[in-house]
Protein backbone atom coordinates (compact mmCIF):
# COMPACT_ATOMS: atom_id res chain seq x y z
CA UNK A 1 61.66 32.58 -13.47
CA UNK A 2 58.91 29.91 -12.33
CA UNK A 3 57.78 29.78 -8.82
CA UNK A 4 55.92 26.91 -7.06
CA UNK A 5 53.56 27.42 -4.22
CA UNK A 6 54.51 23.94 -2.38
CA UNK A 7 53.00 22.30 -0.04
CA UNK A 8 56.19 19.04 0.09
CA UNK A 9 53.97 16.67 2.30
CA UNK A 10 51.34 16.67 -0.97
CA UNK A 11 51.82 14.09 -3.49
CA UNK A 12 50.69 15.87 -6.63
CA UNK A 13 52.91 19.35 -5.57
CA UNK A 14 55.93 17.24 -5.31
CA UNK A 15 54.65 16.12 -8.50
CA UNK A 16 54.42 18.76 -10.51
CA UNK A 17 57.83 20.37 -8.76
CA UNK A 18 59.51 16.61 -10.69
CA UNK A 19 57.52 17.56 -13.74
CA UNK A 20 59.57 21.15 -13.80
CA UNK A 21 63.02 20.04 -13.18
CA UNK A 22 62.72 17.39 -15.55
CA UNK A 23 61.81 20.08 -17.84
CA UNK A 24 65.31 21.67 -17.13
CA UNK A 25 64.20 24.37 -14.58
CA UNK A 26 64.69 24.78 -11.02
CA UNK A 27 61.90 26.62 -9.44
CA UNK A 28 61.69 29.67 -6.43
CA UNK A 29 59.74 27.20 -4.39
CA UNK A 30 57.33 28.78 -1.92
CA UNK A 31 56.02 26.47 0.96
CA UNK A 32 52.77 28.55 0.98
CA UNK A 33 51.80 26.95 4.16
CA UNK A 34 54.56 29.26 5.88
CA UNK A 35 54.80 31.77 3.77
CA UNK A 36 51.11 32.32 1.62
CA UNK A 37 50.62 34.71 -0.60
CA UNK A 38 49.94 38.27 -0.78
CA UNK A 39 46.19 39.54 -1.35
CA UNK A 40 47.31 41.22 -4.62
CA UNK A 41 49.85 37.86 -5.53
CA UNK A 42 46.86 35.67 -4.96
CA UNK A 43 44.20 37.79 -6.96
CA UNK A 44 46.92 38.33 -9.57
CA UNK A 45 47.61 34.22 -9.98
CA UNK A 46 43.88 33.59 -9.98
CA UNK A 47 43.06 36.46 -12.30
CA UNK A 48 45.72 34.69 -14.92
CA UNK A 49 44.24 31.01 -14.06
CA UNK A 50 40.99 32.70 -15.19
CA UNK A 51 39.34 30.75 -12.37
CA UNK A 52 37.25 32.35 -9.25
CA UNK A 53 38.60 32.47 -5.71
CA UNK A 54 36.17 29.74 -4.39
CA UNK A 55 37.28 27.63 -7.80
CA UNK A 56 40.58 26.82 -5.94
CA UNK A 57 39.64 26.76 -2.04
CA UNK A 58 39.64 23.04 -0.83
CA UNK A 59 36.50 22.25 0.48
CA UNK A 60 37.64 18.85 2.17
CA UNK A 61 39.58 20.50 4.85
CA UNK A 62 38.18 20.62 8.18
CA UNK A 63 38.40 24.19 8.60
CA UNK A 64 36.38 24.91 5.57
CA UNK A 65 33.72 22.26 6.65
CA UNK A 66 33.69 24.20 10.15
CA UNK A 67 33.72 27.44 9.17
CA UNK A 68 33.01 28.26 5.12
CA UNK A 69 31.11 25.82 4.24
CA UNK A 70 27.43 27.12 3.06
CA UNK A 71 28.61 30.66 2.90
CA UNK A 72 28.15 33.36 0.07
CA UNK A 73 31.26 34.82 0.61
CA UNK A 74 32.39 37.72 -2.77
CA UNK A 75 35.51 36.97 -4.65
CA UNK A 76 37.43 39.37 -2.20
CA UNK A 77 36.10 37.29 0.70
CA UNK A 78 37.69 34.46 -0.29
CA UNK A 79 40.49 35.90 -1.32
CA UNK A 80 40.93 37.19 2.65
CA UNK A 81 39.94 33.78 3.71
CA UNK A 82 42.80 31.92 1.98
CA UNK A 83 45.32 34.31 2.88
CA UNK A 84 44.23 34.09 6.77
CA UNK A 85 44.04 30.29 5.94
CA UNK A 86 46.44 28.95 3.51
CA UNK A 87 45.40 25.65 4.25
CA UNK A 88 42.47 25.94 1.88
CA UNK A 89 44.65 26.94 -1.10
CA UNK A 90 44.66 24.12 -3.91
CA UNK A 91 48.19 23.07 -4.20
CA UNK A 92 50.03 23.62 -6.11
CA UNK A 93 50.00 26.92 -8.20
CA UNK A 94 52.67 27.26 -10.32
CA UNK A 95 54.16 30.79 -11.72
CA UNK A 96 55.79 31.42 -15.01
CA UNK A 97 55.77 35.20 -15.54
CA UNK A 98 51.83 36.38 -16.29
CA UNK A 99 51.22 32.27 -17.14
CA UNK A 100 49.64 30.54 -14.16
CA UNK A 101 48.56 26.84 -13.84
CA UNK A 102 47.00 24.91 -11.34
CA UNK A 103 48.97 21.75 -11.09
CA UNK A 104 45.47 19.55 -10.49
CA UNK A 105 46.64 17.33 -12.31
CA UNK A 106 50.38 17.89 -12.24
CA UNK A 107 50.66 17.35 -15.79
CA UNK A 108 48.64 21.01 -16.31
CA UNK A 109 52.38 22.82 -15.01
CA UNK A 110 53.56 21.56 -18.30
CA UNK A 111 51.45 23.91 -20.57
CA UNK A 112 53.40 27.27 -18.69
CA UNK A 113 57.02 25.72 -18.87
């Protein structure tokens, strides 16, 4: 079962969502924006990306500029900061069982599918 956090108004989500259907699958898709992830979903998906919380927080967004930006914040700090924010959650994340791949380019979904 492969889910997609989706953002549909973002170019390289829709993207990699093309990339897994033309693969033959049809995705749980999870607008994220409306519906983000749990704390323990989130540290689980970046724990299997291998990556670090602030690795996958968009820093071009105005809220980060306004409020994060500059700021030492621990792994479980930014964990609680994307979750109260999805907005600053990279897009998309894509889920295939324990596999987990940032789909920055959209062409990295294909290495879980």
């Amino acid at each position: 079962m492969i889910k997609i956090y989706h953002n549909p108004r973002c170019r390289k989500s829709r993207e990699a969502l093309e990339i897994i259907r033309q693969a033959g699958y049809e995705p749980i898709i999870i607008e994220y924006l409306h519906d983000p992830p749990s704390y323990q979903e989130l540290k689980d998906m970046l724990k299997n990306m291998g990556k670090k919380p602030e690795e996958i927080v968009r820093k071009g967004e105005t809220i980060f500029k306004d409020n994060f930006r500059g700021k030492n914040l621990s792994d479980d700090e930014w964990i609680k900061v994307m979750i109260k924010n999805p907005k600053l959650i990279e897009r998309p994340i894509v889920v295939n069982g324990e596999n987990v791949a940032l789909g920055r380019p959209p062409e990295n979904v294909r290495s879980i599918i």
